[in-house]
N, C-alpha and C. Protein backbone atom coordinates (compact mmCIF):
# COMPACT_ATOMS: atom_id res chain seq x y z
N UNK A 1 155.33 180.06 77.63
CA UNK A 1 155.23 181.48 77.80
C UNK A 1 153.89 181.94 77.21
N UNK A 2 153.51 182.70 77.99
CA UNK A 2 151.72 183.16 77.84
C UNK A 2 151.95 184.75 76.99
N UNK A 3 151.26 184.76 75.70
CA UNK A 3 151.62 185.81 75.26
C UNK A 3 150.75 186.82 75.46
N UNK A 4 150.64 187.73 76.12
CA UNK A 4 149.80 189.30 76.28
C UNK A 4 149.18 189.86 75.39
N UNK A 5 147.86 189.85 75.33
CA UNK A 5 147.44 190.39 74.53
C UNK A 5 147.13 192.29 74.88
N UNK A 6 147.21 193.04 73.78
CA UNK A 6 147.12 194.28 73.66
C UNK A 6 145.64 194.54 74.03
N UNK A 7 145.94 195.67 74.75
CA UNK A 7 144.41 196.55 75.61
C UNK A 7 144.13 197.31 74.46
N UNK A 8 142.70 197.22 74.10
CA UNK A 8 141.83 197.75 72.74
C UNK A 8 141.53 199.23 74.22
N UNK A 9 141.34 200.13 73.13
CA UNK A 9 141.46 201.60 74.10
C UNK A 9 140.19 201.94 73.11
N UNK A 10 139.12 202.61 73.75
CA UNK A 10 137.71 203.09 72.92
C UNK A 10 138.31 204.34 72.53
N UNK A 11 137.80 204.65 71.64
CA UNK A 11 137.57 205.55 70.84
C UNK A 11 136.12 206.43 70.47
N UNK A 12 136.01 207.54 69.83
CA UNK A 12 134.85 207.79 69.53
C UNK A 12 134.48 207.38 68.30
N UNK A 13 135.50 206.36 67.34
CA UNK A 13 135.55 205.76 65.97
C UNK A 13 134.98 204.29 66.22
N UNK A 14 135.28 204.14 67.83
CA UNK A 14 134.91 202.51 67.66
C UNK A 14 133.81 202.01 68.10
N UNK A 15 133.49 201.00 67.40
CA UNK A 15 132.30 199.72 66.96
C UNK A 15 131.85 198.87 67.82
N UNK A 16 130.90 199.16 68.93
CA UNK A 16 131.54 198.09 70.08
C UNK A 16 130.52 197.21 69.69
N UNK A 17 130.53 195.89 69.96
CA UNK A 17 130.25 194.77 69.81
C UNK A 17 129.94 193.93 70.84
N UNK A 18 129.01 193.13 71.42
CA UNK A 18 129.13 192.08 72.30
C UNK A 18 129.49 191.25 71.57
N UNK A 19 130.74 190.28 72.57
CA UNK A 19 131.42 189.21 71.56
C UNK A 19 129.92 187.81 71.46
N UNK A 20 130.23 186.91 70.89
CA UNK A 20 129.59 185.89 70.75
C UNK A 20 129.37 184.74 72.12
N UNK A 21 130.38 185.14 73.17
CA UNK A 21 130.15 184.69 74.09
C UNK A 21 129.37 185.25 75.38
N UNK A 22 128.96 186.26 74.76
CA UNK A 22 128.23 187.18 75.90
C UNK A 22 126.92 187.90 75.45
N UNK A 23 125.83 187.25 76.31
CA UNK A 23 124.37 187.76 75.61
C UNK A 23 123.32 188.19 76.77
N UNK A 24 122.56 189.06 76.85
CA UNK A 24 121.79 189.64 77.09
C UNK A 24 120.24 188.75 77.52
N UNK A 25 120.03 188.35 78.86
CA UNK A 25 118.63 187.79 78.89
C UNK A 25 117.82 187.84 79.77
N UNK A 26 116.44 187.84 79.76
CA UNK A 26 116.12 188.46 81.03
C UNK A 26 115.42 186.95 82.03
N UNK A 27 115.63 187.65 82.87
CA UNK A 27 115.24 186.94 84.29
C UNK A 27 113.91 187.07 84.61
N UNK A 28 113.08 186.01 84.43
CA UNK A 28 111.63 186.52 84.72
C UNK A 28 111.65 185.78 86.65
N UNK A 29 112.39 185.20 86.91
CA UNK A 29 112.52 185.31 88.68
C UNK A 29 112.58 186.66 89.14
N UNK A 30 113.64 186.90 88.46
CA UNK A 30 114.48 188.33 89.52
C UNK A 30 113.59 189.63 88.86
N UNK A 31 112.79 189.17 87.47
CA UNK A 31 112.36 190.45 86.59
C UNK A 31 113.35 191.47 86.33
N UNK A 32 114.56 190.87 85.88
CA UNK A 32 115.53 191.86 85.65
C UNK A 32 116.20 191.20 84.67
N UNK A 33 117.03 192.09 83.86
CA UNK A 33 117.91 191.97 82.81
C UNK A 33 119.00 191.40 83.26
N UNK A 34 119.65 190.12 82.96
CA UNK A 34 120.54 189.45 82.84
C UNK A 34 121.91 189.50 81.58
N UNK A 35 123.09 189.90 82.05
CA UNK A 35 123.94 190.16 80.82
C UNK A 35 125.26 187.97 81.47
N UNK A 36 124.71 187.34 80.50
CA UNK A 36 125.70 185.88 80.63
C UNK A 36 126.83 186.10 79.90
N UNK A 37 128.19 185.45 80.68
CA UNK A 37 129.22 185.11 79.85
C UNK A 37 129.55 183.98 80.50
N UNK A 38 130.79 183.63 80.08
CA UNK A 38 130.61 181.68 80.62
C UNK A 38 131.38 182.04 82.16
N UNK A 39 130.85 181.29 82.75
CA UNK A 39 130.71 181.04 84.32
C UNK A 39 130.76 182.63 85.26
N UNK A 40 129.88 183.76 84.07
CA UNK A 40 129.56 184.32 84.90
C UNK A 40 128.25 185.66 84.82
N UNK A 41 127.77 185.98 85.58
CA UNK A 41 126.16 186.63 85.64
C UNK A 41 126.67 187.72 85.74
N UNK A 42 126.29 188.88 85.40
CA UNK A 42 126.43 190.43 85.62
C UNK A 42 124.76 191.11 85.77
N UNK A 43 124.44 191.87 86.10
CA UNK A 43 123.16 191.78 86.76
C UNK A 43 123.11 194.26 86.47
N UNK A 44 122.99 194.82 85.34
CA UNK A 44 123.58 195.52 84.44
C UNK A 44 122.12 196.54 84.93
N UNK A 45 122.50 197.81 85.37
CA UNK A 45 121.23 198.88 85.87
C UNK A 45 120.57 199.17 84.57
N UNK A 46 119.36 200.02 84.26
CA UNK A 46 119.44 200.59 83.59
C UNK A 46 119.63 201.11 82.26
N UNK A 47 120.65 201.80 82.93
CA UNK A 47 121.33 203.18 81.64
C UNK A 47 122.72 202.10 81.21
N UNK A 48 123.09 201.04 82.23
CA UNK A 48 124.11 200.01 81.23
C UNK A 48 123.64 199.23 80.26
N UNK A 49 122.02 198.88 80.54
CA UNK A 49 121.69 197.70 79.50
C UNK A 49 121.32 198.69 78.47
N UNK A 50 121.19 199.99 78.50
CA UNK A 50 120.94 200.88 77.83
C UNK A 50 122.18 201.04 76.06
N UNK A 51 122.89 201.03 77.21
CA UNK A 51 124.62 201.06 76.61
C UNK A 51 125.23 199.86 75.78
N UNK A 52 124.68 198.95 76.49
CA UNK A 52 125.18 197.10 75.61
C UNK A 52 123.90 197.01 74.53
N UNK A 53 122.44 197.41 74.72
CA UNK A 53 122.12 197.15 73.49
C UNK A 53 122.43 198.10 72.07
N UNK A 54 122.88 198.89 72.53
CA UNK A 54 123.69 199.61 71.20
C UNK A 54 124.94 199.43 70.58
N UNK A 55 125.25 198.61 71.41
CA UNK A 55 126.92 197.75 70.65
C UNK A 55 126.60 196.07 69.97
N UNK A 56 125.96 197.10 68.80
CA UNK A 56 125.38 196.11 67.72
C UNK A 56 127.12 196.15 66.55
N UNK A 57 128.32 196.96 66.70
CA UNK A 57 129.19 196.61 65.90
C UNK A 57 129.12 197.47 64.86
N UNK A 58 127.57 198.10 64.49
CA UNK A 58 127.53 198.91 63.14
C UNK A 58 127.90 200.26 63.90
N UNK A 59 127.05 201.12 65.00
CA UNK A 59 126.85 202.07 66.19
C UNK A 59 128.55 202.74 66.51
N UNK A 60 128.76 203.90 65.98
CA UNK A 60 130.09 204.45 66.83
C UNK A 60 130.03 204.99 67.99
N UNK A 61 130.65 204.79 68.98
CA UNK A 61 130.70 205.07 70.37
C UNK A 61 130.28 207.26 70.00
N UNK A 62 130.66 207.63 68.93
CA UNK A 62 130.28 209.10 69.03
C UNK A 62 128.88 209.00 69.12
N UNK A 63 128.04 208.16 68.05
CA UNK A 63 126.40 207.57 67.80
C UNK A 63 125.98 207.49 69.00
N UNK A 64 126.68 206.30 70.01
CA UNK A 64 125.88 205.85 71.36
C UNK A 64 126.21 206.96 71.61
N UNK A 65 126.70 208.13 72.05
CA UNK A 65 126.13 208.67 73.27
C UNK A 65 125.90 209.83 73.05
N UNK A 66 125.52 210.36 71.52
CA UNK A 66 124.17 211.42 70.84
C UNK A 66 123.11 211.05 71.54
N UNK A 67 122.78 209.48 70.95
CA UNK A 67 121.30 209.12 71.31
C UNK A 67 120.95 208.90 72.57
N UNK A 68 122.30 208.28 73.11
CA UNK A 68 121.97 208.40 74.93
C UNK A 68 121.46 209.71 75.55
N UNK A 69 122.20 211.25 75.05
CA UNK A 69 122.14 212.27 75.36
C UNK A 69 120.56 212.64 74.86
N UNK A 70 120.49 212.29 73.87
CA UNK A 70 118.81 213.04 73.64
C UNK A 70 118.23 212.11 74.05
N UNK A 71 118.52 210.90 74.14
CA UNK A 71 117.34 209.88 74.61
C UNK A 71 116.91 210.14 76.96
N UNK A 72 118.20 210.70 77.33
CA UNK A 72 118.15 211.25 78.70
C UNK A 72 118.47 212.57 78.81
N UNK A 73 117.38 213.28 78.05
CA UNK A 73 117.46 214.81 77.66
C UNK A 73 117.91 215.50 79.01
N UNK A 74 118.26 215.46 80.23
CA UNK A 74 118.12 216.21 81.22
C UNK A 74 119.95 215.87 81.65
N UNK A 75 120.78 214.81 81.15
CA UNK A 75 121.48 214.62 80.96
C UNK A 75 123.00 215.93 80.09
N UNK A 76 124.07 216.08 80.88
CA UNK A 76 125.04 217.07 79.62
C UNK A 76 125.74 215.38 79.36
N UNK A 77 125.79 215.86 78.36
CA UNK A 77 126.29 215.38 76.71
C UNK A 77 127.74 215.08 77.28
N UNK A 78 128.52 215.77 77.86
CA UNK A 78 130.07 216.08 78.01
C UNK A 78 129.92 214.76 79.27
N UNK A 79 128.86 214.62 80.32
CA UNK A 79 129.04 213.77 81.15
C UNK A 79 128.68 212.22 80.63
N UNK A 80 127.35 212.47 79.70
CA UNK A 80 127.40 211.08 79.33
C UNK A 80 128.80 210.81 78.62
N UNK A 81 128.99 211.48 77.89
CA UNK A 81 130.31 210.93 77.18
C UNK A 81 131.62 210.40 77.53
N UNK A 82 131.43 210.85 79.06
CA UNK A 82 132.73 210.18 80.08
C UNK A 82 131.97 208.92 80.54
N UNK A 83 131.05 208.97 80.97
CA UNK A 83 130.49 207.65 81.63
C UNK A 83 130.46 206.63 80.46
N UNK A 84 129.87 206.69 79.56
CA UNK A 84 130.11 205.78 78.21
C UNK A 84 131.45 205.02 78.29
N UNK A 85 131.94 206.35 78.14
CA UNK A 85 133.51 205.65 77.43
C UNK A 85 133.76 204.91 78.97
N UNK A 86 133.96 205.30 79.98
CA UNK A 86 134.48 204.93 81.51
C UNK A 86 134.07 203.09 81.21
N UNK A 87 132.85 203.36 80.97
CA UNK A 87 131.89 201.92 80.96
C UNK A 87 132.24 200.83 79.66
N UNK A 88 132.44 201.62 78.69
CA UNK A 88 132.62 200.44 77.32
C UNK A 88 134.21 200.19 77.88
N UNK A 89 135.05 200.99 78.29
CA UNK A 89 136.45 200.79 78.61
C UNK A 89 136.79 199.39 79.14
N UNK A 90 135.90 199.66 80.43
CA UNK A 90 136.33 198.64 82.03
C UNK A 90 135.30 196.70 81.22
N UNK A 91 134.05 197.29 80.19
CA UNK A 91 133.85 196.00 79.82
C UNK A 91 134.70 195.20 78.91
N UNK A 92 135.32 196.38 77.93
CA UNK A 92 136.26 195.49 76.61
C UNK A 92 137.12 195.03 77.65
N UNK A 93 138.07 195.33 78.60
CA UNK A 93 139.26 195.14 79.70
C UNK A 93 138.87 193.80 80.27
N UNK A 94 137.52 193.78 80.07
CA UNK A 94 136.94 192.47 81.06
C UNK A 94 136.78 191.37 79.80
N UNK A 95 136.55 191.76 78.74
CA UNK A 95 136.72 190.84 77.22
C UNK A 95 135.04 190.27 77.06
N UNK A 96 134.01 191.32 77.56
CA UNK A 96 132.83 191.59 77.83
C UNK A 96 131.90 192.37 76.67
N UNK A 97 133.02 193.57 76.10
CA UNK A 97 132.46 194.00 74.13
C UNK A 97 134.32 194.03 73.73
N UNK A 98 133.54 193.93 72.29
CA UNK A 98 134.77 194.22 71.48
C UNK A 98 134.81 195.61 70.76
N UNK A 99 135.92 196.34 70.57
CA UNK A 99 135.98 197.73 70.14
C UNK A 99 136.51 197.47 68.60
């Protein structure tokens, strides 16, 4: 019997983390940012690689998306803050960061 593990739900308290199996590298073929986990490539726009290098673990998801918001001043605050969370959500689900 396979035991289930519990869905980590973000918060604006939580710490996100890339786990140890998942790192960030770039592609000088494609000239693009490469996000590896084992047997698989994610290929991350932007405003996502934007998002994974701030889930250093110390960073609260309230932190990331202050600085996202002033860092894409033309941006409301209320929308980054859904897209954030939408995005750290669907990666912890994928076991991609840790909360």
């Amino acid at each position: 019997m396979t035991a289930l593990r519990e869905r980590a739900i973000v918060s604006l308290r939580s710490a996100p983390l890339l786990p140890r199996h998942v790192r960030i590298r770039y592609d000088p073929v494609r000239q693009a940012f490469a996000v590896l986990s084992p047997e698989k490539v994610f290929w991350p726009n932007e405003i996502s690689l934007d998002i994974l290098r701030r889930c250093d673990g110390q960073s609260s998801v309230e932190r990331i998306i202050a600085d996202l918001a002033a860092d894409y001043d033309a941006a409301d605050p209320q929308d980054v803050a859904a897209d954030v969370i939408a995005f750290l959500q669907e990666w912890s689900d994928k076991l991609l960061v840790k909360l």
